[in-house]
PDB file of N, CA and C in Angstrom:
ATOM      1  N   UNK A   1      11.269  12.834  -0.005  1.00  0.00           N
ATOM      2  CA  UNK A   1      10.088  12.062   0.274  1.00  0.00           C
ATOM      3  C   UNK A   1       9.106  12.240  -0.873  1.00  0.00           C
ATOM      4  N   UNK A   2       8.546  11.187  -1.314  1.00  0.00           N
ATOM      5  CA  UNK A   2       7.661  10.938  -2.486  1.00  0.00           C
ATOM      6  C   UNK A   2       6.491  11.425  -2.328  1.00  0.00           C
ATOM      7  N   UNK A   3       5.081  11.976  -2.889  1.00  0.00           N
ATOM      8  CA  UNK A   3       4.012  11.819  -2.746  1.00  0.00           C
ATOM      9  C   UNK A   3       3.203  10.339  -3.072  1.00  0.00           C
ATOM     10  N   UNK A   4       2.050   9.639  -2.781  1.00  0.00           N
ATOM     11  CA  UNK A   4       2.106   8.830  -3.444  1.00  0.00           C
ATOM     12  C   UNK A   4       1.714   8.871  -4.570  1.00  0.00           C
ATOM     13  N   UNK A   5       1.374   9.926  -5.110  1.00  0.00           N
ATOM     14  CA  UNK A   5       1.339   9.653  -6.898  1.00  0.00           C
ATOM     15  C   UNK A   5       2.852   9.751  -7.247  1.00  0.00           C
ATOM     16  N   UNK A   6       3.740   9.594  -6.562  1.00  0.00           N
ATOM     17  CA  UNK A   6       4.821   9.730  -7.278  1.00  0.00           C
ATOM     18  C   UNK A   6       5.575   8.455  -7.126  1.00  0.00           C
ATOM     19  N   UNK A   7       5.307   7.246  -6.436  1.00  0.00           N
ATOM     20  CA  UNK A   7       5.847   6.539  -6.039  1.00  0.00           C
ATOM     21  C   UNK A   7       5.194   5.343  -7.354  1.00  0.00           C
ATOM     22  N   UNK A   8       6.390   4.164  -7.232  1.00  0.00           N
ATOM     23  CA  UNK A   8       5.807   3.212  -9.000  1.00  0.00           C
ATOM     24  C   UNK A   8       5.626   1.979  -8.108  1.00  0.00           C
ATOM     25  N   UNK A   9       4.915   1.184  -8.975  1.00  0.00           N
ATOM     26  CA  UNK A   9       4.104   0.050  -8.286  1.00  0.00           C
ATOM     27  C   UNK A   9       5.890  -0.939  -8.730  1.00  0.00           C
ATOM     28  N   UNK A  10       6.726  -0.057  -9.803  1.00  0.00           N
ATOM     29  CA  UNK A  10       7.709  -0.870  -9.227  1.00  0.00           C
ATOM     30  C   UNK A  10       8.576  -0.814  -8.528  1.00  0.00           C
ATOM     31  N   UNK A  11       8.761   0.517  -7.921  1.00  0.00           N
ATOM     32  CA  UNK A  11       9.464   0.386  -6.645  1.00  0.00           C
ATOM     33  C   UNK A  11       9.049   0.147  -5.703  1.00  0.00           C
ATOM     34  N   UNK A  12       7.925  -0.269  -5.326  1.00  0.00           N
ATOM     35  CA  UNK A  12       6.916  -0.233  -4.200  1.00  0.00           C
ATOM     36  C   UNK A  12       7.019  -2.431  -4.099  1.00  0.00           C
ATOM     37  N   UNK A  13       7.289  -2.508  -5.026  1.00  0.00           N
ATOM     38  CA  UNK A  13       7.889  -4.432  -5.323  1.00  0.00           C
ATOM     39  C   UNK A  13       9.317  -4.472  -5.327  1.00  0.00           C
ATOM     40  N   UNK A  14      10.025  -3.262  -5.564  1.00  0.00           N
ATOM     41  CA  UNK A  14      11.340  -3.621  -5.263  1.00  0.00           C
ATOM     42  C   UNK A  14      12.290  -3.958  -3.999  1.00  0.00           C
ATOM     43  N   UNK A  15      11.283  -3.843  -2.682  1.00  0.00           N
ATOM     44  CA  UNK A  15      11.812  -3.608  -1.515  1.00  0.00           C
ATOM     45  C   UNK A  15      10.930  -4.093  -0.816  1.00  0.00           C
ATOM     46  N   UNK A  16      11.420  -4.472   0.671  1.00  0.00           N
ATOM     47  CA  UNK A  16      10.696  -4.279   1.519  1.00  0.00           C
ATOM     48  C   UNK A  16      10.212  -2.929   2.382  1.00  0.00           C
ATOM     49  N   UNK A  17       8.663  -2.767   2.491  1.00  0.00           N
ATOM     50  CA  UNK A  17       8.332  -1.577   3.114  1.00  0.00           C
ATOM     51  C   UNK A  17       6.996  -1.836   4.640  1.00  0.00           C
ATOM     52  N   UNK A  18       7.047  -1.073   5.628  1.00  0.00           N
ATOM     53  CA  UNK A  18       6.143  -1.174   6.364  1.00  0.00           C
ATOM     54  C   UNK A  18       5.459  -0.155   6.166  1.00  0.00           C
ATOM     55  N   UNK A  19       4.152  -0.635   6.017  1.00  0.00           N
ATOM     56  CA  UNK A  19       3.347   0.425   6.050  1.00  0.00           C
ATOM     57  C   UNK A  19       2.201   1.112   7.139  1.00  0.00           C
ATOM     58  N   UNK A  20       1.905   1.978   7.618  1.00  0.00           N
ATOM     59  CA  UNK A  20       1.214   2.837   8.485  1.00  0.00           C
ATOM     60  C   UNK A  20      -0.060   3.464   8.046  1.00  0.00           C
ATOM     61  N   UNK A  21      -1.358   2.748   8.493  1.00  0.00           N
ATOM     62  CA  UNK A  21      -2.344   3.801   8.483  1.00  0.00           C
ATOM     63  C   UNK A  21      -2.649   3.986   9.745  1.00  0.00           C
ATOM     64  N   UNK A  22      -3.221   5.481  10.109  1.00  0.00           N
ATOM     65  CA  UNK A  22      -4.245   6.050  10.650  1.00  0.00           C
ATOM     66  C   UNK A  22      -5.649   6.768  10.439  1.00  0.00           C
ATOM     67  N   UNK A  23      -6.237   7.096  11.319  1.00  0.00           N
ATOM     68  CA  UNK A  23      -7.232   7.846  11.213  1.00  0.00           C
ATOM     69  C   UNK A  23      -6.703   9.352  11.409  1.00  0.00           C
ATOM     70  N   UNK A  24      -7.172  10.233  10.241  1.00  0.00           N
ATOM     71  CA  UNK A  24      -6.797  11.579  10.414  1.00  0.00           C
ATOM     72  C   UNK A  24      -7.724  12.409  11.040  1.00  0.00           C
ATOM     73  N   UNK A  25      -7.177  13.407  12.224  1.00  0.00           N
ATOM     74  CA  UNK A  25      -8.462  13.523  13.242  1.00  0.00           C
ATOM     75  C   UNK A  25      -9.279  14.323  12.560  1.00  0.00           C
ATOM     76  N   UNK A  26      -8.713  15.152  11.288  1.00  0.00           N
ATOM     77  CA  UNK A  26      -9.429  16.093  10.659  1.00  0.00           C
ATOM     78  C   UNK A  26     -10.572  15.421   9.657  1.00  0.00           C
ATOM     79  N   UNK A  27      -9.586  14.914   9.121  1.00  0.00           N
ATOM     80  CA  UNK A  27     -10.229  13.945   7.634  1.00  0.00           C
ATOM     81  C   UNK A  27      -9.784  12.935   6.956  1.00  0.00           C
ATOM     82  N   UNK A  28     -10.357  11.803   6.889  1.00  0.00           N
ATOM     83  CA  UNK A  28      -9.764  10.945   6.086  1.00  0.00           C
ATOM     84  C   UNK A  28      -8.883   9.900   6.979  1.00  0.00           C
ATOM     85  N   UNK A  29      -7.312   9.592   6.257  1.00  0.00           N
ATOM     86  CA  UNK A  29      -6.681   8.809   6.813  1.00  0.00           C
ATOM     87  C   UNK A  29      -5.258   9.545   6.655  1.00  0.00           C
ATOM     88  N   UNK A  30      -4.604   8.773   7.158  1.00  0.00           N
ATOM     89  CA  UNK A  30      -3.077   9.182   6.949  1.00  0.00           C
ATOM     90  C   UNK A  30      -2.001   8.001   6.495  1.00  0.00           C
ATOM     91  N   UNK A  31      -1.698   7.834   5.810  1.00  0.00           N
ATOM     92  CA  UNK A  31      -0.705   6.655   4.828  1.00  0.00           C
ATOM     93  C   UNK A  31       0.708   7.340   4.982  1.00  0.00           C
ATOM     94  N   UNK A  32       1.411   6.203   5.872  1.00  0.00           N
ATOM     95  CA  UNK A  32       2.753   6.337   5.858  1.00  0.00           C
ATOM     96  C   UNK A  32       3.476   5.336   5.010  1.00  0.00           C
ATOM     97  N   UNK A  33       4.745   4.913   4.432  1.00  0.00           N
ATOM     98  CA  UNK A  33       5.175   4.052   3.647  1.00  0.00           C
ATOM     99  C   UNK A  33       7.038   4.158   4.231  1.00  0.00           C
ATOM    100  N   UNK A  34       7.381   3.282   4.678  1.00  0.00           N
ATOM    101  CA  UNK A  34       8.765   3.717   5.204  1.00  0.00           C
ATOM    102  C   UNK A  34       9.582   2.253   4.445  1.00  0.00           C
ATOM    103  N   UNK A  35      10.927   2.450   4.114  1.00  0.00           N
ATOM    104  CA  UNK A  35      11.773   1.736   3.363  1.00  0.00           C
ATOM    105  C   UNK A  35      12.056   0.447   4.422  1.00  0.00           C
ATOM    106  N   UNK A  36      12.524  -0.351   3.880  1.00  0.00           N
ATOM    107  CA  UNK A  36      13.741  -1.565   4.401  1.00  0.00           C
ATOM    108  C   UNK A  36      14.487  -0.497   5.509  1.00  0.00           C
ATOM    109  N   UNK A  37      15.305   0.441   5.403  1.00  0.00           N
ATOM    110  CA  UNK A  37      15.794   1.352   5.948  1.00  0.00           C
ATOM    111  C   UNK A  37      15.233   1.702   7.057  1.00  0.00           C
ATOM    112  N   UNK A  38      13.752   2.501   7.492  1.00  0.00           N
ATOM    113  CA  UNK A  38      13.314   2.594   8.030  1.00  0.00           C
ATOM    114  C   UNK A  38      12.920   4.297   7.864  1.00  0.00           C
ATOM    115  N   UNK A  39      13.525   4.654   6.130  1.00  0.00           N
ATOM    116  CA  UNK A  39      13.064   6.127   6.292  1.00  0.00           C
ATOM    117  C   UNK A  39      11.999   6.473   5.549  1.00  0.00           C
ATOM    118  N   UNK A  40      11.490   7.474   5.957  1.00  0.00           N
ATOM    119  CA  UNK A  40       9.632   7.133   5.419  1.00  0.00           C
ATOM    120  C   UNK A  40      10.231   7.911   3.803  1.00  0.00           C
ATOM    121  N   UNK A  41       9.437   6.804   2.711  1.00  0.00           N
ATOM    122  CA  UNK A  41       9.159   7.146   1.172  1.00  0.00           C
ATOM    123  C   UNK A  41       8.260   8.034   0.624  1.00  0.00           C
ATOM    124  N   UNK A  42       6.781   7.467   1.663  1.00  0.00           N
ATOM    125  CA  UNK A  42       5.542   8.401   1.698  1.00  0.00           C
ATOM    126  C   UNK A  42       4.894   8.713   2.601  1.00  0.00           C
ATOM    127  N   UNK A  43       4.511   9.707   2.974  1.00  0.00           N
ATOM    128  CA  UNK A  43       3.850  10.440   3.943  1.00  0.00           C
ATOM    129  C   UNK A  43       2.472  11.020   3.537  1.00  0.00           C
ATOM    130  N   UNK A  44       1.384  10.620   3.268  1.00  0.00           N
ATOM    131  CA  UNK A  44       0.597  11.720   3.146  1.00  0.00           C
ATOM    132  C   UNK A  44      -0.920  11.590   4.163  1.00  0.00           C
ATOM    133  N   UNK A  45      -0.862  12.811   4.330  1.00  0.00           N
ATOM    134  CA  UNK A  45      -1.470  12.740   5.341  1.00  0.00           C
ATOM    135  C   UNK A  45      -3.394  13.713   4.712  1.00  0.00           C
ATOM    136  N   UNK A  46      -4.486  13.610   5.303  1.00  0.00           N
ATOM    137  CA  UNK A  46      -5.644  12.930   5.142  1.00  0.00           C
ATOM    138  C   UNK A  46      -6.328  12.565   3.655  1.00  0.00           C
ATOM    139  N   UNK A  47      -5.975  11.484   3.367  1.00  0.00           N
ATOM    140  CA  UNK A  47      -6.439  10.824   2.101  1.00  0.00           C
ATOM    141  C   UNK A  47      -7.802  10.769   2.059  1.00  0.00           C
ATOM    142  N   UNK A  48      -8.384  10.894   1.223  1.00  0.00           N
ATOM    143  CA  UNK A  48     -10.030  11.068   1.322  1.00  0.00           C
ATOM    144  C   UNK A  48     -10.409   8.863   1.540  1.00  0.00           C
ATOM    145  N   UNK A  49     -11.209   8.888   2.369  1.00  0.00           N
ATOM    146  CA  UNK A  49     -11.909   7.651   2.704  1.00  0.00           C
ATOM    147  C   UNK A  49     -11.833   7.331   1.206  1.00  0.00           C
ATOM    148  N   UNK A  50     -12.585   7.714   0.570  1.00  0.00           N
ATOM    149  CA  UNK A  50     -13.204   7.153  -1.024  1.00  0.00           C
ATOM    150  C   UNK A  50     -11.953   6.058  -1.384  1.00  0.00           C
ATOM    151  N   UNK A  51     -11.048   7.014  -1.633  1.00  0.00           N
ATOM    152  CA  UNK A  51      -9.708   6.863  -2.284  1.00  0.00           C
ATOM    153  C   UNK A  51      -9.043   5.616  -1.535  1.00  0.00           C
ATOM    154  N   UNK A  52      -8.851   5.814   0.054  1.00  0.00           N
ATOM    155  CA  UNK A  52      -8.337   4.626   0.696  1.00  0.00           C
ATOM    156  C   UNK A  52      -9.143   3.403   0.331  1.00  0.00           C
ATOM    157  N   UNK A  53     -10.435   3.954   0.408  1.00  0.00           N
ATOM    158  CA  UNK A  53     -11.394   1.951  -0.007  1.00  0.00           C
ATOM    159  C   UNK A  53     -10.829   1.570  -1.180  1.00  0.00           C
ATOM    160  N   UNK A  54     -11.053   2.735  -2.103  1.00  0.00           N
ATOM    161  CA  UNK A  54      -9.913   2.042  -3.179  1.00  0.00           C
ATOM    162  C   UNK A  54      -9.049   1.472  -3.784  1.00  0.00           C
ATOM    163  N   UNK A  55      -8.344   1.947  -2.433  1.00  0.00           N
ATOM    164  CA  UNK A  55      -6.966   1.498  -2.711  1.00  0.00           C
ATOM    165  C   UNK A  55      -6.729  -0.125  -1.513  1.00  0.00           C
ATOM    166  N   UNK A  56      -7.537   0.017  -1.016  1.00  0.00           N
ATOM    167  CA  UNK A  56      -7.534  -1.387  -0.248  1.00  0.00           C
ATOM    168  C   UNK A  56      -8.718  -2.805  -0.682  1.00  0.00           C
ATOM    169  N   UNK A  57      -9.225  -1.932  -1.467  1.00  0.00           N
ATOM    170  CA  UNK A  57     -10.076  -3.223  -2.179  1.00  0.00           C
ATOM    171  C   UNK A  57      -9.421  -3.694  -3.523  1.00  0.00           C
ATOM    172  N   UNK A  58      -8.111  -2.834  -3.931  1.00  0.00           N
ATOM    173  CA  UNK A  58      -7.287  -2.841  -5.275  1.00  0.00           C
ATOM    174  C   UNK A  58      -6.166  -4.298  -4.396  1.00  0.00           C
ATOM    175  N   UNK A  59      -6.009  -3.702  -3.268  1.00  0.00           N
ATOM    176  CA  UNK A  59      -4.981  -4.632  -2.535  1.00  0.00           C
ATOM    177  C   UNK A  59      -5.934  -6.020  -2.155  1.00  0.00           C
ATOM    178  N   UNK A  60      -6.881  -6.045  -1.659  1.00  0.00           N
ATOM    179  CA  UNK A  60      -8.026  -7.662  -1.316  1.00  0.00           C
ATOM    180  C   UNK A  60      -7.931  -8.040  -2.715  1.00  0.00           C
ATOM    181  N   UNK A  61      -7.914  -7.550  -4.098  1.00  0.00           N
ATOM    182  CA  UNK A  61      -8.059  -8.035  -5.258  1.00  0.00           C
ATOM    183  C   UNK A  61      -7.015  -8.625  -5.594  1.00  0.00           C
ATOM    184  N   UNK A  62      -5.925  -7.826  -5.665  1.00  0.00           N
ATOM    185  CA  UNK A  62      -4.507  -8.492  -5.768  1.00  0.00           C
ATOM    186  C   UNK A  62      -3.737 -10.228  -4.692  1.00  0.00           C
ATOM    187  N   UNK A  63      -4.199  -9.601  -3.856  1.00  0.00           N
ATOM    188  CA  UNK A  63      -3.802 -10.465  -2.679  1.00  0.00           C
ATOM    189  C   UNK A  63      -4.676 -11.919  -3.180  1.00  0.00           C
ATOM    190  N   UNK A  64      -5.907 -11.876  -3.348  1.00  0.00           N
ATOM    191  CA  UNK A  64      -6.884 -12.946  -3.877  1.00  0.00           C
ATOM    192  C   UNK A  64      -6.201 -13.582  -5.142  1.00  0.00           C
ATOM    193  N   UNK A  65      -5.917 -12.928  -5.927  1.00  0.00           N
ATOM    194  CA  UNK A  65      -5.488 -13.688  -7.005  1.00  0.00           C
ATOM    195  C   UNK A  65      -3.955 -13.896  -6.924  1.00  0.00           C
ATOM    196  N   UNK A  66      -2.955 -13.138  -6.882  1.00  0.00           N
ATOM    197  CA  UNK A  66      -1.697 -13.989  -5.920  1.00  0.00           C
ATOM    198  C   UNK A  66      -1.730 -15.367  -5.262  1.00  0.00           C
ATOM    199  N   UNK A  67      -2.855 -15.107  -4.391  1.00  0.00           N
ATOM    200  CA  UNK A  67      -2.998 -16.386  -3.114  1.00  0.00           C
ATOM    201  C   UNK A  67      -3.591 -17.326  -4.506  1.00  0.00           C
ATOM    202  N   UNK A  68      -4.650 -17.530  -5.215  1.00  0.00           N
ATOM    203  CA  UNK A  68      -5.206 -18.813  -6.125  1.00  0.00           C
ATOM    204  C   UNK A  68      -3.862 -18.699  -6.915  1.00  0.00           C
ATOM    205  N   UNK A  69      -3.312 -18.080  -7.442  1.00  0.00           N
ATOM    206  CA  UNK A  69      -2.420 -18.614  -8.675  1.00  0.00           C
ATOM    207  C   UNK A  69      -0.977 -18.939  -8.149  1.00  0.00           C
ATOM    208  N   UNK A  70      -0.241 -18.525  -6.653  1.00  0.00           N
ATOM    209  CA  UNK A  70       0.409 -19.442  -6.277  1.00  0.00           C
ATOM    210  C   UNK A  70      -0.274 -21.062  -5.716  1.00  0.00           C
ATOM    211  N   UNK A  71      -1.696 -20.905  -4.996  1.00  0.00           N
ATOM    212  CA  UNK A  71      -1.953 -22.286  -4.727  1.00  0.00           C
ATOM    213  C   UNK A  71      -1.873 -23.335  -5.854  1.00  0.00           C
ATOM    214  N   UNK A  72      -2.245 -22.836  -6.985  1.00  0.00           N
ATOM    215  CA  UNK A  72      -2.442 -24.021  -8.599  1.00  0.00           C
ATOM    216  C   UNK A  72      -0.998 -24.146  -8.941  1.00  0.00           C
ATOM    217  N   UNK A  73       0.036 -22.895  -8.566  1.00  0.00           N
ATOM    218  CA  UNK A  73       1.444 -23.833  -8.459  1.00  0.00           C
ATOM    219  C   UNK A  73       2.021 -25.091  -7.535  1.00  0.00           C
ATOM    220  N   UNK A  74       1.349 -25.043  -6.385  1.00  0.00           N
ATOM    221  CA  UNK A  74       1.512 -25.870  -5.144  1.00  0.00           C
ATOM    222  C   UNK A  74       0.866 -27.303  -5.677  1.00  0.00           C
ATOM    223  N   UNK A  75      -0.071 -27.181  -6.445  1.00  0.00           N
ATOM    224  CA  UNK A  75      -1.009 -28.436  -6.944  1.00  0.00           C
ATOM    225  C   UNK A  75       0.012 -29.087  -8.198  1.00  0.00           C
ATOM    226  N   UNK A  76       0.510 -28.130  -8.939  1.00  0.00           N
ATOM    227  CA  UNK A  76       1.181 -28.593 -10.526  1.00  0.00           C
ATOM    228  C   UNK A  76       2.152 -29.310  -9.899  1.00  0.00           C
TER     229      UNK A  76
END
Protein backbone atom coordinates (compact mmCIF):
# COMPACT_ATOMS: atom_id res chain seq x y z
CA UNK A 1 0.00 0.00 0.00
CA UNK A 2 1.25 3.43 -1.20
CA UNK A 3 1.41 6.59 0.85
CA UNK A 4 0.01 9.32 -1.06
CA UNK A 5 3.17 10.99 -1.72
CA UNK A 6 4.04 7.96 -3.24
CA UNK A 7 1.40 7.43 -5.58
CA UNK A 8 1.93 9.34 -9.57
CA UNK A 9 -0.68 11.45 -11.03
CA UNK A 10 0.11 8.76 -13.65
CA UNK A 11 -1.02 5.96 -12.17
CA UNK A 12 -3.74 7.58 -10.48
CA UNK A 13 -5.04 8.17 -14.70
CA UNK A 14 -4.12 4.83 -15.43
CA UNK A 15 -7.09 3.10 -13.85
CA UNK A 16 -10.10 3.24 -12.51
CA UNK A 17 -10.24 4.13 -8.68
CA UNK A 18 -12.98 4.88 -5.96
CA UNK A 19 -12.25 7.10 -3.72
CA UNK A 20 -13.20 7.56 0.17
CA UNK A 21 -13.19 10.52 2.37
CA UNK A 22 -13.97 10.91 5.92
CA UNK A 23 -13.87 12.95 8.80
CA UNK A 24 -11.06 11.87 11.18
CA UNK A 25 -12.52 11.89 14.71
CA UNK A 26 -9.12 12.99 15.91
CA UNK A 27 -7.98 15.31 13.13
CA UNK A 28 -8.34 16.20 9.86
CA UNK A 29 -9.67 13.72 7.27
CA UNK A 30 -9.03 10.32 6.17
CA UNK A 31 -8.36 9.57 2.24
CA UNK A 32 -8.86 6.17 1.07
CA UNK A 33 -7.98 5.34 -2.73
CA UNK A 34 -8.90 1.65 -3.72
CA UNK A 35 -8.06 0.08 -7.35
CA UNK A 36 -10.46 -1.20 -10.25
CA UNK A 37 -9.77 -4.34 -8.07
CA UNK A 38 -11.14 -3.14 -5.11
CA UNK A 39 -7.78 -3.23 -3.05
CA UNK A 40 -7.02 -0.09 -1.28
CA UNK A 41 -3.63 1.80 -3.07
CA UNK A 42 -3.90 4.56 -0.38
CA UNK A 43 -4.83 4.78 2.96
CA UNK A 44 -3.96 7.66 4.91
CA UNK A 45 -5.48 8.51 7.57
CA UNK A 46 -5.84 12.30 9.31
CA UNK A 47 -4.67 14.60 6.55
CA UNK A 48 -4.43 18.05 7.83
CA UNK A 49 -7.76 20.15 6.55
CA UNK A 50 -5.20 22.74 4.94
CA UNK A 51 -3.81 20.09 2.71
CA UNK A 52 -7.29 18.40 1.79
CA UNK A 53 -8.68 22.09 0.59
CA UNK A 54 -5.82 21.83 -1.42
CA UNK A 55 -6.07 19.15 -2.82
CA UNK A 56 -9.78 19.55 -3.70
CA UNK A 57 -9.62 22.99 -5.02
CA UNK A 58 -6.47 21.44 -7.30
CA UNK A 59 -9.35 18.88 -8.36
CA UNK A 60 -12.51 21.99 -8.94
CA UNK A 61 -9.51 23.47 -11.06
CA UNK A 62 -8.82 20.56 -13.09
CA UNK A 63 -12.34 19.37 -13.48
CA UNK A 64 -13.22 23.20 -14.75
CA UNK A 65 -10.88 23.21 -17.36
CA UNK A 66 -11.36 19.49 -18.62
CA UNK A 67 -15.19 20.32 -18.67
CA UNK A 68 -14.43 23.98 -21.09
CA UNK A 69 -11.83 22.29 -23.26
CA UNK A 70 -13.82 19.12 -23.93
CA UNK A 71 -17.03 21.46 -24.48
CA UNK A 72 -14.93 23.68 -27.46
CA UNK A 73 -14.35 20.08 -28.82
CA UNK A 74 -18.18 19.40 -28.89
CA UNK A 75 -18.54 22.96 -30.74
CA UNK A 76 -15.39 22.25 -33.42
Amino acid sequence: MNKFNEITLSELMGEEFDVWVTRNKSFGFDLQIDDENGQTVVDEKGVHPYAMESYADMCRRFLHFYDKVNAQLEVA
